[in-house]
C-alpha atoms as a PDB file:
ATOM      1  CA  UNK A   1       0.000   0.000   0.000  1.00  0.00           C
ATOM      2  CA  UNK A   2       1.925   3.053  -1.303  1.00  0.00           C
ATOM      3  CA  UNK A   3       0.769   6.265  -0.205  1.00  0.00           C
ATOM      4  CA  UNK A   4      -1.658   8.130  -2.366  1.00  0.00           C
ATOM      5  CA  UNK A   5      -0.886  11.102  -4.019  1.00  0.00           C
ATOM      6  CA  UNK A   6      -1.898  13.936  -7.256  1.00  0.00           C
ATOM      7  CA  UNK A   7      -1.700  12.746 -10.924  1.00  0.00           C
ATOM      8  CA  UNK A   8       2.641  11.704 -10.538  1.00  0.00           C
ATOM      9  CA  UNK A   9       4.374   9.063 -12.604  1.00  0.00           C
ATOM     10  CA  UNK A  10       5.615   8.284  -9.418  1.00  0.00           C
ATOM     11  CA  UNK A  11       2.197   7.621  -7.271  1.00  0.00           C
ATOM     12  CA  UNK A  12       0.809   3.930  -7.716  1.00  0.00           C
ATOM     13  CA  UNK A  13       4.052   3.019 -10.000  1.00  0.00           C
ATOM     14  CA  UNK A  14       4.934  -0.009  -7.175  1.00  0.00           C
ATOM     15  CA  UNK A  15       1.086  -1.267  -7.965  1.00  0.00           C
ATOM     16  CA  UNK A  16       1.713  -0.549 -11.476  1.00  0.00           C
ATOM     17  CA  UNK A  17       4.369  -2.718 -12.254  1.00  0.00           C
ATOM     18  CA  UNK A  18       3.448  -5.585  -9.668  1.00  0.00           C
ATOM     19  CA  UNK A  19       0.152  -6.339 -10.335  1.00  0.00           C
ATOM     20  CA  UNK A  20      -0.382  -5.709  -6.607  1.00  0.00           C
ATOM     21  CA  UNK A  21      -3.531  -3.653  -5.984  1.00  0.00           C
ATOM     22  CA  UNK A  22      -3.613  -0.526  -4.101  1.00  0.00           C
ATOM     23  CA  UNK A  23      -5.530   1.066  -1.449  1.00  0.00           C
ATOM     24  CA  UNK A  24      -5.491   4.325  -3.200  1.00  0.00           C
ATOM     25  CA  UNK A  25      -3.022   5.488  -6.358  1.00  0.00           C
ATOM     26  CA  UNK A  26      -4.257   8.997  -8.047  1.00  0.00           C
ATOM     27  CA  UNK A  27      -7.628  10.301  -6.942  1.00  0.00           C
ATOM     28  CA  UNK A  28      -7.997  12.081  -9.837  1.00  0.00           C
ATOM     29  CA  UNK A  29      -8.444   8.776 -12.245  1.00  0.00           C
ATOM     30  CA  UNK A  30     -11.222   7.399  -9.875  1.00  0.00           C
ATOM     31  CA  UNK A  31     -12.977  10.970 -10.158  1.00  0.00           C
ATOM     32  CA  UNK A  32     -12.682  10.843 -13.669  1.00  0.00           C
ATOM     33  CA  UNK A  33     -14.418   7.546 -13.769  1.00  0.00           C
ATOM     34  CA  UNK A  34     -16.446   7.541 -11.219  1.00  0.00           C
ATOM     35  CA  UNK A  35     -17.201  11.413 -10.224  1.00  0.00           C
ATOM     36  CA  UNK A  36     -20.788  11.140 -10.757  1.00  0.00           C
ATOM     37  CA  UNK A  37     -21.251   8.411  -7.980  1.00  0.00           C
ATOM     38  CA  UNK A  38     -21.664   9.758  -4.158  1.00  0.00           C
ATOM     39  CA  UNK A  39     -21.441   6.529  -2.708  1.00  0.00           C
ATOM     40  CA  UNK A  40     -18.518   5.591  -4.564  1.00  0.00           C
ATOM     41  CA  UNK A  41     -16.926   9.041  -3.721  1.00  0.00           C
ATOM     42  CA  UNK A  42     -17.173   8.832  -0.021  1.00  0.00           C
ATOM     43  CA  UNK A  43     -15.327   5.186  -0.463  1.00  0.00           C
ATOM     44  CA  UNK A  44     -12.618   6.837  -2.242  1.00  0.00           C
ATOM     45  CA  UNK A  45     -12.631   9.961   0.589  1.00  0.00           C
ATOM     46  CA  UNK A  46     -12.269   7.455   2.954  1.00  0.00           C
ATOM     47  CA  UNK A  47      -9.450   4.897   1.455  1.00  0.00           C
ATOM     48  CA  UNK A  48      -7.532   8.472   1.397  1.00  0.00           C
ATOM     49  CA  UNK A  49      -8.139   9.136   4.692  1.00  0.00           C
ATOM     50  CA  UNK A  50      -7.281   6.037   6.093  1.00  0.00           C
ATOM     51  CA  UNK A  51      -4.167   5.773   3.588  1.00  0.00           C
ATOM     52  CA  UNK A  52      -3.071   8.715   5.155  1.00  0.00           C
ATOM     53  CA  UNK A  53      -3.674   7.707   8.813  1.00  0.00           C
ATOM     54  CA  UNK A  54      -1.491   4.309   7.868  1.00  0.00           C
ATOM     55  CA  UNK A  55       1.451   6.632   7.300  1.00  0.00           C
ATOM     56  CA  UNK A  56       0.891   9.005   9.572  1.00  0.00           C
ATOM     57  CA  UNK A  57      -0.468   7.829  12.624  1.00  0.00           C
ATOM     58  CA  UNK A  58       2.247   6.875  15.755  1.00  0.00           C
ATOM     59  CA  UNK A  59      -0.323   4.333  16.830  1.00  0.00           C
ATOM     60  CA  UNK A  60       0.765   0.861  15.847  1.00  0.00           C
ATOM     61  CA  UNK A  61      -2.856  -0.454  16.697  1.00  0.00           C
ATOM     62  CA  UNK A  62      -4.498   2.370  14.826  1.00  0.00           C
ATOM     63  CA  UNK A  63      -2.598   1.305  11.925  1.00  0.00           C
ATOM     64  CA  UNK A  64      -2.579  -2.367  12.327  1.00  0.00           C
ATOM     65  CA  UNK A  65      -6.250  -2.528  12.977  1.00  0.00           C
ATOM     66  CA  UNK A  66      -6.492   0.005   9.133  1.00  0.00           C
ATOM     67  CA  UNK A  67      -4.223  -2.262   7.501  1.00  0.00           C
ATOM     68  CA  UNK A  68      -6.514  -4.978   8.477  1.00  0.00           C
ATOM     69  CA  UNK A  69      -9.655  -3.527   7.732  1.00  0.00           C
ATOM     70  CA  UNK A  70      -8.193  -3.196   4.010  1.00  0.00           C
ATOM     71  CA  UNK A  71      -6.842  -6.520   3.792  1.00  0.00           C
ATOM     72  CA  UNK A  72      -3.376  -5.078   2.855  1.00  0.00           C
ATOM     73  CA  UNK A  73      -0.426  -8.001   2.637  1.00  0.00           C
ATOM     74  CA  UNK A  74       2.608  -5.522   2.442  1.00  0.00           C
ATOM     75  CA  UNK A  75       3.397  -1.748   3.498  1.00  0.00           C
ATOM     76  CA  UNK A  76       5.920  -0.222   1.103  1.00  0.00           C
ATOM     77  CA  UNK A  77       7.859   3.047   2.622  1.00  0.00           C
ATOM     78  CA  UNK A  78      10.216   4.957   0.055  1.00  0.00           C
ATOM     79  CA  UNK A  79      11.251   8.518  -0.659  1.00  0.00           C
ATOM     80  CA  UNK A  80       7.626   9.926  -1.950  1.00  0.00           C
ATOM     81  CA  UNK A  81       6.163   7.993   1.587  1.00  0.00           C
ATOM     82  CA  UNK A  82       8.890   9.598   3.666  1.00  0.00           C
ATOM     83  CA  UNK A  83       8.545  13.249   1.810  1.00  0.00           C
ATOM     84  CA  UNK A  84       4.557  12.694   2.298  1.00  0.00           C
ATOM     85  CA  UNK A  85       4.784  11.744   5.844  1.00  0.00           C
ATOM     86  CA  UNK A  86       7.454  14.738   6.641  1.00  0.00           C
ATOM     87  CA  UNK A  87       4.742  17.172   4.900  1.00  0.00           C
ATOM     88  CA  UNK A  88       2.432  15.821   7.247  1.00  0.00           C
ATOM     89  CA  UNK A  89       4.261  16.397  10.149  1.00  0.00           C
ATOM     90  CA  UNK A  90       4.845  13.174  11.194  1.00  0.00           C
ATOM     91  CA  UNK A  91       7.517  12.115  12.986  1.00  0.00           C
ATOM     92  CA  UNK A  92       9.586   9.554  12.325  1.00  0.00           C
ATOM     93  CA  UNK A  93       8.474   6.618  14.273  1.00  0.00           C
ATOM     94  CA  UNK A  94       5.105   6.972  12.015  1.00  0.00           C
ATOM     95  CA  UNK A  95       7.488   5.367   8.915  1.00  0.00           C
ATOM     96  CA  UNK A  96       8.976   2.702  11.910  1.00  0.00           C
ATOM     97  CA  UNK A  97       6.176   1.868  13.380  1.00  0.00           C
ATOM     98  CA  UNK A  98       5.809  -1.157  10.884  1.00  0.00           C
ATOM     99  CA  UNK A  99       8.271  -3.248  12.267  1.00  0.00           C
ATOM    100  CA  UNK A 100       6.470  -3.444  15.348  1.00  0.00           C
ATOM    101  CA  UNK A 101       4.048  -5.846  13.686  1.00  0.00           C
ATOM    102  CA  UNK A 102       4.687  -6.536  10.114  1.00  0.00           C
ATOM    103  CA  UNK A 103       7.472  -8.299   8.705  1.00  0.00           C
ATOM    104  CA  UNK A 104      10.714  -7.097   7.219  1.00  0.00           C
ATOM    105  CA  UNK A 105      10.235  -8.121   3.887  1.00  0.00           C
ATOM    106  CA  UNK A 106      12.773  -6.074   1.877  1.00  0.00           C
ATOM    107  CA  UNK A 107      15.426  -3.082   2.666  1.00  0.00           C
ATOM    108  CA  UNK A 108      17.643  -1.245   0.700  1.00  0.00           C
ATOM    109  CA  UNK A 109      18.299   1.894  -1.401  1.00  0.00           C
ATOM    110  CA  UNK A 110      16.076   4.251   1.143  1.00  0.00           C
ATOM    111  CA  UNK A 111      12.907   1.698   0.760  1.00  0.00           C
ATOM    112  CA  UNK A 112      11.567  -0.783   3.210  1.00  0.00           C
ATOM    113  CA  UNK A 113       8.519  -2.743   2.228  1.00  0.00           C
ATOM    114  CA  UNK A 114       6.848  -4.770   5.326  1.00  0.00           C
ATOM    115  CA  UNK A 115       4.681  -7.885   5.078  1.00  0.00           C
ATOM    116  CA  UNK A 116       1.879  -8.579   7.146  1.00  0.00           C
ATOM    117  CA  UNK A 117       2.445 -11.208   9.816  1.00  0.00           C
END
C-alpha cells in the first residue's frame, strides 16, 4: 500500500508494475471515472483518509487494525512515503512503526517494504 498522491508518474508506479492492488493510487483517475457516484466518492474519501492515517499515525494499533480492515499483505515506505509523511508532520516513528508488527520483507536503497504477519 503506497501512499496516495496527485496525478505523478511516481504515485501507484509499485502497484503498477506488480500487479499488486492498491488502497489508493491517483484520486484524480477514480474521479474521472467515477465522479458522478456519491457513494462511490465517499469510499474513495475514505481509502484516502485512512491511507493517510497508515502513514501518519504513531499508533501501531491504529494502523494495524487500518491495515486490516483493508486486507493489505505488504506496506511499502520509500522517498515519496517519507517526503509525504514529513509534509504531514509526522515524525519519524510513524514510517517505523511497521516493524512493530509486520514483517521485514525487503530493505535497501532508502525503501523498506513490510509484510503482514
Amino acid at each position: 500500500a503506497p501512499t496516495r498522491g496527485s496525478y505523478q508518474p511516481d504515485f501507484a508506479t509499485i502497484s503498477t508494475v506488480t500487479g499488486r492492488p492498491t488502497l489508493i493510487g491517483w484520486q484524480g483517475h477514480e474521479n474521472q471515472w467515477r465522479g458522478g457516484q456519491p457513494e462511490v466518492m465517499e469510499v474513495l474519501e475514505a481509502r484516502v483518509n485512512d491511507a493517510t492515517r497508515i502513514y501518519v499515525t504513531t499508533d501501531d494499533e491504529e494502523a494495524r487494525e487500518l491495515i486490516e480492515e483493508h486486507d493489505i499483505d505488504y506496506v511499502y515506505v520509500g522517498p515519496i512515503e517519507q517526503r509525504f509523511a514529513e509534509e504531514q508532520g509526522a515524525p519519524a516513528e510513524a514510517l517505523t512503526k511497521f516493524s512493530a508488527f509486520m514483517d521485514l520483507a525487503w530493505s535497501g536503497e532508502g525503501v523498506s517494504i513490510y509484510r503482514r504477519r
